[in-house]
Protein backbone atom coordinates (compact mmCIF):
# COMPACT_ATOMS: atom_id res chain seq x y z
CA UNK A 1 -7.42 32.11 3.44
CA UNK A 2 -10.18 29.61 4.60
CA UNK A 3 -10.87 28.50 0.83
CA UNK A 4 -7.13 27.62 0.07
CA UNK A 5 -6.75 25.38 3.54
CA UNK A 6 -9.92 23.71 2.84
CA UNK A 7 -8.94 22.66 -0.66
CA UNK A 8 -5.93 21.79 0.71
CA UNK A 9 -7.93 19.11 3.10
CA UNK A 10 -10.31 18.35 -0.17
CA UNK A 11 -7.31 17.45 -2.06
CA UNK A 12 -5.66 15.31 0.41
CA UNK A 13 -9.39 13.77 0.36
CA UNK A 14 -9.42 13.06 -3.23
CA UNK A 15 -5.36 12.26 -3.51
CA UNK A 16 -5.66 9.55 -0.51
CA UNK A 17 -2.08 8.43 -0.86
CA UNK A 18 -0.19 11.63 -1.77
CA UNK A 19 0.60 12.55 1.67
CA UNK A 20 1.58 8.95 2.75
CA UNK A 21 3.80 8.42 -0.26
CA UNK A 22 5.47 11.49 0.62
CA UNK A 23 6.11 10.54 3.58
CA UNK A 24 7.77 7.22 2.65
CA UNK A 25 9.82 8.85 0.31
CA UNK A 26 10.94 11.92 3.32
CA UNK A 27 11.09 9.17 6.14
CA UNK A 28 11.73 6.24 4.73
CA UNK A 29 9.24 4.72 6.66
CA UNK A 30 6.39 2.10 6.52
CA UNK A 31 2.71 2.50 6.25
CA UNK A 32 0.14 0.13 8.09
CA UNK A 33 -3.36 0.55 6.93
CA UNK A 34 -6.37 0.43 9.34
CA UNK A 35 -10.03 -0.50 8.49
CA UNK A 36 -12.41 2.30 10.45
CA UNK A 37 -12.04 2.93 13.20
CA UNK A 38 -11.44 1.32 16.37
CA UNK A 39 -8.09 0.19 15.69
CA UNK A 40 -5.47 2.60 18.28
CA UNK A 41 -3.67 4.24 15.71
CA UNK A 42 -1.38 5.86 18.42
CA UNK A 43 0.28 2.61 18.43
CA UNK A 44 0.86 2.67 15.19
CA UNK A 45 2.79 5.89 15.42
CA UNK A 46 4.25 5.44 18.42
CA UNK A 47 6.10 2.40 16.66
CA UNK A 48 7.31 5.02 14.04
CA UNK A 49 4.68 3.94 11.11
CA UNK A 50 2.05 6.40 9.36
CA UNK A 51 -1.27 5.04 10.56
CA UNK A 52 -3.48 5.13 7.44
CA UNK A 53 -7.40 4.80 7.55
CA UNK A 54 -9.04 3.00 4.76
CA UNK A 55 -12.44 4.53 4.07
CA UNK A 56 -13.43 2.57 0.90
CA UNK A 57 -13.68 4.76 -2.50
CA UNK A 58 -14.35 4.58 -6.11
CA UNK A 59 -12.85 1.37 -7.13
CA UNK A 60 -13.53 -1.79 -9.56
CA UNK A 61 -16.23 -3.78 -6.98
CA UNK A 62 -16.52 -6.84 -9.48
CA UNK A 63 -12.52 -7.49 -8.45
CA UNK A 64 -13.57 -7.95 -4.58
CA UNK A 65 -17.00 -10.87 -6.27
CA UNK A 66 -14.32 -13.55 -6.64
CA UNK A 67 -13.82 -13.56 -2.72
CA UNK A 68 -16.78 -12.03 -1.25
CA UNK A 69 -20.67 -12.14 -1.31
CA UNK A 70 -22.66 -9.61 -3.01
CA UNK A 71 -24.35 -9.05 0.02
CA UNK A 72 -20.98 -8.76 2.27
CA UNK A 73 -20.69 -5.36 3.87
CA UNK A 74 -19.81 -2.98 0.83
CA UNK A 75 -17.49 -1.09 2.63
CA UNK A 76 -15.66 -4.47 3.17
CA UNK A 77 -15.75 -4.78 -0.12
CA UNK A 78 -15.02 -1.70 -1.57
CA UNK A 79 -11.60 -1.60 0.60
CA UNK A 80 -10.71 -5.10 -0.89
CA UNK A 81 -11.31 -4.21 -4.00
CA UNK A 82 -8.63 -0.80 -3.74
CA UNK A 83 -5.88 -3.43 -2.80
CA UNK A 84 -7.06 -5.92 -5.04
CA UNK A 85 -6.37 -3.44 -7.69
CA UNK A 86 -3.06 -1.62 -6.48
CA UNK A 87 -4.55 1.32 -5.00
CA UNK A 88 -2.91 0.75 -2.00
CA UNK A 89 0.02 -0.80 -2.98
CA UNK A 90 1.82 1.35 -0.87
CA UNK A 91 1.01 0.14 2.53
CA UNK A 92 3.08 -1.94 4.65
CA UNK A 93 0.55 -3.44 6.91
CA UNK A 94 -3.01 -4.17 7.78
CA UNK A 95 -4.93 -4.49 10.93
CA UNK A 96 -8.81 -5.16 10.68
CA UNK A 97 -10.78 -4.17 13.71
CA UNK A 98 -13.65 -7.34 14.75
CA UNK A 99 -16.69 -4.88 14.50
CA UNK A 100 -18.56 -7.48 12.54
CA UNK A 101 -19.13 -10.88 10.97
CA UNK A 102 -17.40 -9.25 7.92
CA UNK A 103 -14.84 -7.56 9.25
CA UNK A 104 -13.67 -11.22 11.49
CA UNK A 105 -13.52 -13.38 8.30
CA UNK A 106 -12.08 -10.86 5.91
CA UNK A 107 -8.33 -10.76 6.96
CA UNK A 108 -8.00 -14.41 6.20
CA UNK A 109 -9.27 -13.31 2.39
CA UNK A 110 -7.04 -10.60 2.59
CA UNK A 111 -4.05 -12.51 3.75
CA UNK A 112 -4.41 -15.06 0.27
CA UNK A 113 -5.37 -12.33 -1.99
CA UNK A 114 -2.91 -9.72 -1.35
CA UNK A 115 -0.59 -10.50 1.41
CA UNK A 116 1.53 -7.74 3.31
CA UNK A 117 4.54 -7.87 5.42
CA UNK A 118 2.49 -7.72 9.11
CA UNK A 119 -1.70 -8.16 8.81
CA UNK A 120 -3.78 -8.83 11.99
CA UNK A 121 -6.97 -8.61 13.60
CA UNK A 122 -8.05 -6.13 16.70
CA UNK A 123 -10.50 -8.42 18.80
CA UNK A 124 -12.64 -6.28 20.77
CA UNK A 125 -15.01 -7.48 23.05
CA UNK A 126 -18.70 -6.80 22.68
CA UNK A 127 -20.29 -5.93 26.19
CA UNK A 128 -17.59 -2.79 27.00
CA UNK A 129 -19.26 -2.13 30.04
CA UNK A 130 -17.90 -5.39 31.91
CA UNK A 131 -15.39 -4.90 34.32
CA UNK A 132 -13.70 -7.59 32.53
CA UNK A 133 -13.73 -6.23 29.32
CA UNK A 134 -11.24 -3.38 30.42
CA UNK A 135 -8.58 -6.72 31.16
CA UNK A 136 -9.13 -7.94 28.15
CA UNK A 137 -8.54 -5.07 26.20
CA UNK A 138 -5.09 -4.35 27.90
CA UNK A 139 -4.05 -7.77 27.33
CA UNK A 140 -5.32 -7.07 23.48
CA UNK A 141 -3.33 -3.87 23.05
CA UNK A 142 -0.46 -5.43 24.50
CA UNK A 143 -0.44 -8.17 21.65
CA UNK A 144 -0.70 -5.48 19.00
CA UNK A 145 2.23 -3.81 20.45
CA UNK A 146 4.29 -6.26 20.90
CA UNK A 147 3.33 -7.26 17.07
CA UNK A 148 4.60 -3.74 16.09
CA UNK A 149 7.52 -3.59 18.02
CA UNK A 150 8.36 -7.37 16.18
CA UNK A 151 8.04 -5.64 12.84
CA UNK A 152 9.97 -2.48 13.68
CA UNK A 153 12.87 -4.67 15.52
CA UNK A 154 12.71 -2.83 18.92
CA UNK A 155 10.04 -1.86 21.78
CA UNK A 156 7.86 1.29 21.91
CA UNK A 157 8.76 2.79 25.04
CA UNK A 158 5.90 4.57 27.33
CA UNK A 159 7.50 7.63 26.43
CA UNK A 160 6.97 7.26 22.74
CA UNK A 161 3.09 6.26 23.44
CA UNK A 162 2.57 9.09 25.43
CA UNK A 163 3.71 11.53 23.23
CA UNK A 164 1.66 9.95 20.40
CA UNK A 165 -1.27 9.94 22.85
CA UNK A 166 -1.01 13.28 23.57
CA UNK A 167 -0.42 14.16 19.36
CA UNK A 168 -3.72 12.22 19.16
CA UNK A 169 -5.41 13.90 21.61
CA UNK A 170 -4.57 17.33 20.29
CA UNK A 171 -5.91 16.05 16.75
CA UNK A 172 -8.93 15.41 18.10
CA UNK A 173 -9.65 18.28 20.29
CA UNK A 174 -9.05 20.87 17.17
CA UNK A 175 -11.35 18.38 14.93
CA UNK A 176 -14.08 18.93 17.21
CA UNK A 177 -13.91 22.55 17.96
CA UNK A 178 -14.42 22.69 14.30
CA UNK A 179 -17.20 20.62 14.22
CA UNK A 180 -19.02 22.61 17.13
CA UNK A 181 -17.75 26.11 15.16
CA UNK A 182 -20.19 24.46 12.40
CA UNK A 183 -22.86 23.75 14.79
CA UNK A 184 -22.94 27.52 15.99
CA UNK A 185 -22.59 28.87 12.29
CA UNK A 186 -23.08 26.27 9.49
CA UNK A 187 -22.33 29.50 7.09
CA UNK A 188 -18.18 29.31 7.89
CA UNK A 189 -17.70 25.54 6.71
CA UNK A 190 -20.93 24.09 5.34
CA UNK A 191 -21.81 20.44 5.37
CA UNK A 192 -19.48 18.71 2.56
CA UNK A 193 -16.54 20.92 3.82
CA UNK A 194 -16.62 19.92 7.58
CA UNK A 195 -16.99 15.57 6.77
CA UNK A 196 -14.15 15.87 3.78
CA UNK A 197 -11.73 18.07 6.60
CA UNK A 198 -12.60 14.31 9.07
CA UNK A 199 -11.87 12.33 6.46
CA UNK A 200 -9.00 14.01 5.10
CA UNK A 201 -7.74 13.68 8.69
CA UNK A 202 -7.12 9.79 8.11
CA UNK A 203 -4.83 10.45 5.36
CA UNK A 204 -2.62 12.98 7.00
CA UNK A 205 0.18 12.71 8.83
CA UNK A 206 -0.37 13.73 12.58
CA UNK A 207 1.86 16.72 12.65
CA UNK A 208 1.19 17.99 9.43
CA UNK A 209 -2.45 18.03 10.42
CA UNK A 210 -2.35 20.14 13.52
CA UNK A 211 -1.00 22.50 11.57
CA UNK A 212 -3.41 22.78 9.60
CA UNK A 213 -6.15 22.09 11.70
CA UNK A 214 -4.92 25.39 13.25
CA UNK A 215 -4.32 27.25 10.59
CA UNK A 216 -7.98 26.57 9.38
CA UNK A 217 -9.84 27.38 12.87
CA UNK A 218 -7.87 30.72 13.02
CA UNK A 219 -9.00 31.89 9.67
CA UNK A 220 -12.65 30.68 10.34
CA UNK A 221 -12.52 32.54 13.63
CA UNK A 222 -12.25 35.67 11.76
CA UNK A 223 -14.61 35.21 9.35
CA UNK A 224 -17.48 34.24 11.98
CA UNK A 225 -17.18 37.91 13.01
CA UNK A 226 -18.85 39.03 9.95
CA UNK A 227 -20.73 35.59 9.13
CA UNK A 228 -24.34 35.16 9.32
CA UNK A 229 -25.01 32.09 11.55
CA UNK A 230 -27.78 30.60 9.45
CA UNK A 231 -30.17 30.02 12.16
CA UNK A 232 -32.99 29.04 9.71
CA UNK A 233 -31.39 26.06 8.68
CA UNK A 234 -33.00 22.78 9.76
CA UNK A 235 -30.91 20.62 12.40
CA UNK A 236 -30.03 17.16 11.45
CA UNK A 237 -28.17 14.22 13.02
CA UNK A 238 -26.80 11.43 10.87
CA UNK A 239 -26.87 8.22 12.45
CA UNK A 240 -25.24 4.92 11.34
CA UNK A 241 -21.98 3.23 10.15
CA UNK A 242 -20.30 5.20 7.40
CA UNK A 243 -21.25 8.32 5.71
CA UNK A 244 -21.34 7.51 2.11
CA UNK A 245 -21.85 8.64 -0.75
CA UNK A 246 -20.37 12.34 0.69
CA UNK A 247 -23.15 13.74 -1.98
CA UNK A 248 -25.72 13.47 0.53
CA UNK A 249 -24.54 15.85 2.13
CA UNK A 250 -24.66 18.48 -0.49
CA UNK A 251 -28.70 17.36 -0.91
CA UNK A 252 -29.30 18.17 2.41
CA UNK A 253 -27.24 21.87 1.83
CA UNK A 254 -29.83 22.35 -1.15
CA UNK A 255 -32.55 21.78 1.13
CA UNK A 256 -31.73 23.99 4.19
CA UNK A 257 -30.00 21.25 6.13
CA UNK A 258 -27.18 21.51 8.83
CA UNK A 259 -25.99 18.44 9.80
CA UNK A 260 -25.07 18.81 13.63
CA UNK A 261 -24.21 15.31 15.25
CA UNK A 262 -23.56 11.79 14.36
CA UNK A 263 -22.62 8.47 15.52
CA UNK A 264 -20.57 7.47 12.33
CA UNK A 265 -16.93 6.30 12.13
CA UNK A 266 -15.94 8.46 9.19
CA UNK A 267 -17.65 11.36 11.17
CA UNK A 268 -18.10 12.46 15.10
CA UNK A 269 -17.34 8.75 16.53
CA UNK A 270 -13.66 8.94 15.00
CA UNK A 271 -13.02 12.23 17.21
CA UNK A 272 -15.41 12.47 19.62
CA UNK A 273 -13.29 11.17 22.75
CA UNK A 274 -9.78 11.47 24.39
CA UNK A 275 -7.20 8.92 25.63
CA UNK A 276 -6.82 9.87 29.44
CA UNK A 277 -3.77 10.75 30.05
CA UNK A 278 -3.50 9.51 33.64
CA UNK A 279 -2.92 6.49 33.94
CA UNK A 280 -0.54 3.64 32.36
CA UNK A 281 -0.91 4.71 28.38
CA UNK A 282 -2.01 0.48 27.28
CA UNK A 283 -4.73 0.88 30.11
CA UNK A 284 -5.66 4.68 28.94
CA UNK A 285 -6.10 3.22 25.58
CA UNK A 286 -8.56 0.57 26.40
CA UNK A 287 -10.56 2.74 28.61
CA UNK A 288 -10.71 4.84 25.51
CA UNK A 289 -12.13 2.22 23.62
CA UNK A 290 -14.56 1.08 26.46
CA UNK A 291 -15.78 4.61 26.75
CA UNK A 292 -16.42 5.67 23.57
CA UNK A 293 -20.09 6.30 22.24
CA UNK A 294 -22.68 3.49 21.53
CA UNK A 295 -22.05 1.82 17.70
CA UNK A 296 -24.41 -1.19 16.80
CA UNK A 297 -21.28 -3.29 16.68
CA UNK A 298 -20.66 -2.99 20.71
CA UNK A 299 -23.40 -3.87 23.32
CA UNK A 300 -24.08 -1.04 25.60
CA UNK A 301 -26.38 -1.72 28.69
CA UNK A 302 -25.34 1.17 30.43
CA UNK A 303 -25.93 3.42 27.82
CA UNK A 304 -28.21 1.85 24.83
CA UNK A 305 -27.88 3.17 21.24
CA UNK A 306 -31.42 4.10 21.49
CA UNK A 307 -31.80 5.90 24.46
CA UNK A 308 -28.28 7.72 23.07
CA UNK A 309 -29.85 8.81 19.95
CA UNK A 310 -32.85 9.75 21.63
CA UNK A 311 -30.88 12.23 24.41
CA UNK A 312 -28.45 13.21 21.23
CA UNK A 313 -31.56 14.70 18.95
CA UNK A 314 -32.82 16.58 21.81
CA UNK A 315 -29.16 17.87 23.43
CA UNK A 316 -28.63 19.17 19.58
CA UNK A 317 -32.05 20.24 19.22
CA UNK A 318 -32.43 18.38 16.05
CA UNK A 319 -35.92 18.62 13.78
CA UNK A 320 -35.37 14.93 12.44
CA UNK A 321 -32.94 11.95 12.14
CA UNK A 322 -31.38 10.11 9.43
CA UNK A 323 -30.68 6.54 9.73
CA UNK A 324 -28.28 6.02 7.19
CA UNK A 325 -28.31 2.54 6.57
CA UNK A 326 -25.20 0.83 4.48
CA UNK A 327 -26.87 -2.21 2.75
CA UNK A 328 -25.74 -5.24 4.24
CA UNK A 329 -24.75 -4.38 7.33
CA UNK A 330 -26.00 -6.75 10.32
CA UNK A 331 -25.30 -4.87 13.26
CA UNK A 332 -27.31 -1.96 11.49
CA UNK A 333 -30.12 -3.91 10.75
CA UNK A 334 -30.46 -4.84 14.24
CA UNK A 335 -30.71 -1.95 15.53
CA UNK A 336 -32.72 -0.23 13.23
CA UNK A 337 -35.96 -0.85 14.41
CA UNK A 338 -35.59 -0.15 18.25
CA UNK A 339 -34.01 2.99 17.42
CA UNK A 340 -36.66 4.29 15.28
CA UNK A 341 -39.46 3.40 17.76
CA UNK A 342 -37.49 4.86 20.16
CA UNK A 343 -37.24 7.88 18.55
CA UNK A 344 -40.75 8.13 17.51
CA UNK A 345 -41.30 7.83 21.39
CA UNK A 346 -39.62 10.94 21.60
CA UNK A 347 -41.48 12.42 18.73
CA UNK A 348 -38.56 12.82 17.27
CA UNK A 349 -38.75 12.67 13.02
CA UNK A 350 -36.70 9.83 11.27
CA UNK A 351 -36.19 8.04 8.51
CA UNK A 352 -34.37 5.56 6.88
CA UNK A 353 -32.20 5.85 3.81
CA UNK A 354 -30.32 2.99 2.49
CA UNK A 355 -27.08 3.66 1.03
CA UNK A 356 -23.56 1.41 -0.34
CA UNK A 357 -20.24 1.79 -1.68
CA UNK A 358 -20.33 1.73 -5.87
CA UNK A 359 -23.85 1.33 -5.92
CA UNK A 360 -26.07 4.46 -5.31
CA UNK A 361 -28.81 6.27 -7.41
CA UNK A 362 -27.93 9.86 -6.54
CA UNK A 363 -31.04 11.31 -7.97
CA UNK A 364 -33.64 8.98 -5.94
CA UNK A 365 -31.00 9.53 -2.78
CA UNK A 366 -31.85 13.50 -3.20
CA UNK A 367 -35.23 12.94 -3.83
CA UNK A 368 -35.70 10.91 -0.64
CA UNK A 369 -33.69 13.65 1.44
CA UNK A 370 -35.76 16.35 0.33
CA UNK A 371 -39.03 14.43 1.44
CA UNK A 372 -37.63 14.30 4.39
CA UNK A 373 -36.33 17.82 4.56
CA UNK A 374 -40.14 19.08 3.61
CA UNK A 375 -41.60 16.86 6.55
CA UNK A 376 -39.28 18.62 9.25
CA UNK A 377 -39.46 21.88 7.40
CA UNK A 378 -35.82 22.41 5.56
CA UNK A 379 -36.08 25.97 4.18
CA UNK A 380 -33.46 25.59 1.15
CA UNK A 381 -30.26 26.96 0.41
CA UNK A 382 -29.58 30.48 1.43
């Protein structure tokens, strides 16, 4: 039962736009694209749209060269690219989260290179913690609603937001119960399984996926009954911006790796917190976003990324991290140093490993992993 619902998530994976097509075609509807992941998709579908998150993918990069560096952010790139060649054709709508230096300057390329019907940005401000930062961000989340509610030709009523909250919140709740149900026994999903069921999860529509979700935790409930929980296995946490290519997480399967946290936005960041539902749903929303974990793109004195990495490898128990570095990116590269001395502080293993979209030697990438694996004593597959 398991195997069938997770190729059903691997093929929504692979298939990106099947599910949102469909859903056009049912609803009649409109799709508005997000760039990961800070953008509050609940919005989105409150206003009646399918929120769709871009993750980047196997596409032509030379068609993105004509409007951005080489060295932009290739995850930038590789999402300009799919639209520059029709791969996502379908969507209605763009919004672009500021994260970065990238991500503020690439809507305006965007807009001249292929223009959709509503395209915006999602200014967030930098230093969360600031009581005036929580202001701010109501007074943001109010623009983008009111810029839905323009392009749908009526307002989104509370109602409608809480419900979607409250959709949202359930998504993430069974998201992470699966990723802790890994944790406990990497056996039931495995590595590759667990990040393409988070990714699929961007793709899907909301309802569909609970469902699902469901479906999938029942059947794996079962099956831990009789499952060997792999206790061997060497714990890892992932820490950066994206997870990509999804390979490496096969090499670290080969070498007796179980991934158990990360900070990434195509991973634990994208589910790892709940909209409160308390309190007036724009304001939950932006304490959401103030509240989530530390990212290199949002300055955190109150918690730094260091320290958080630091108290994360030793919560999980981890025997090393990986800082998976996406070429290019700034706000990585900034942070990469204090986290590693911080971690070596701890005496905590770590290591680097530069990755990008459309550009990644698989076979050094393994070899590098299984270095690693070796130093913090990976035992292999089972």
């Amino acid at each position: 039962m398991s195997s069938e619902l997770l190729n059903t998530f691997k093929t929504a994976a692979e298939n990106y736009d099947e599910d949102v097509q469909q859903w056009k075609k049912t609803v009649g509807g409109k799709a508005i694209g997000f760039l990961l992941t800070d953008v509050p998709e609940e919005l989105i579908h409150a206003a009646g749209f399918f929120p769709f998150g871009i993750s980047g993918g196997d596409t032509r990069m030379d068609m993105a060269d004509a409007h951005l560096q080489f060295w932009a952010c290739s995850f930038v790139r590789s999402s300009l690219a799919m639209a520059l060649e029709g791969k996502l054709d379908f969507l209605d709508g763009l919004i672009i989260p500021h994260t970065c230096d990238t991500t503020r300057m690439v809507l305006g390329i965007w807009k001249h290179a292929k223009p959709l019907s509503l395209m915006d940005n999602f200014r967030i401000p930098k230093q969360v913690e600031r009581p005036s930062a929580q202001k701010y961000l109501v007074g943001e989340i109010s623009r983008l609603k009111k810029l839905l509610e323009d392009f749908r030709g009526s307002e989104i009523t509370d109602e409608e937001l809480w419900q979607s909250i409250k959709l949202y919140n359930s998504n993430r709740e069974l998201l992470r119960k699966l990723f802790f149900l890994h944790e406990k026994n990497p056996n039931l999903l495995g590595n590759r399984n667990l990040y393409t069921i988070i990714k699929s999860s961007m793709v899907i529509s909301r309802e569909k996926l609970n469902k699902l979700l469901q479906e999938l935790l029942n059947s794996l409930e079962k099956e831990e009954e009789t499952s060997s929980p792999g206790n061997h296995k060497s714990r890892i946490v992932i820490s950066g911006t994206l997870l990509e290519p999804m390979e490496i997480l096969d090499f670290f399967e080969e070498s007796g790796g179980v991934i158990v946290a990360d900070d990434l936005k195509n991973g634990f960041r994208y589910i790892e917190s709940d909209v409160p539902e308390k309190s007036d749903p724009i304001e939950a929303l932006a304490e959401r976003q103030r509240s989530r974990i530390p990212s290199a793109a949002y300055d955190n004195n109150n918690n730094p990324r260091r320290d958080f990495l630091v108290n994360l490898a030793k919560e999980k128990k981890a025997d090393g991290v990986i800082l998976l570095h996406l070429k290019y990116c700034e706000p990585e590269n900034y942070d990469y140093y204090d986290n590693y001395l911080a971690l070596e502080a701890a005496g905590i293993p770590a290591m680097r490993i530069e990755t990008e979209f459309g550009g990644v030697a698989l076979g050094q990438l393994r070899t590098r992993v299984q270095a690693f694996m070796e130093m913090v004593g990976g035992g292999g597959s089972d």
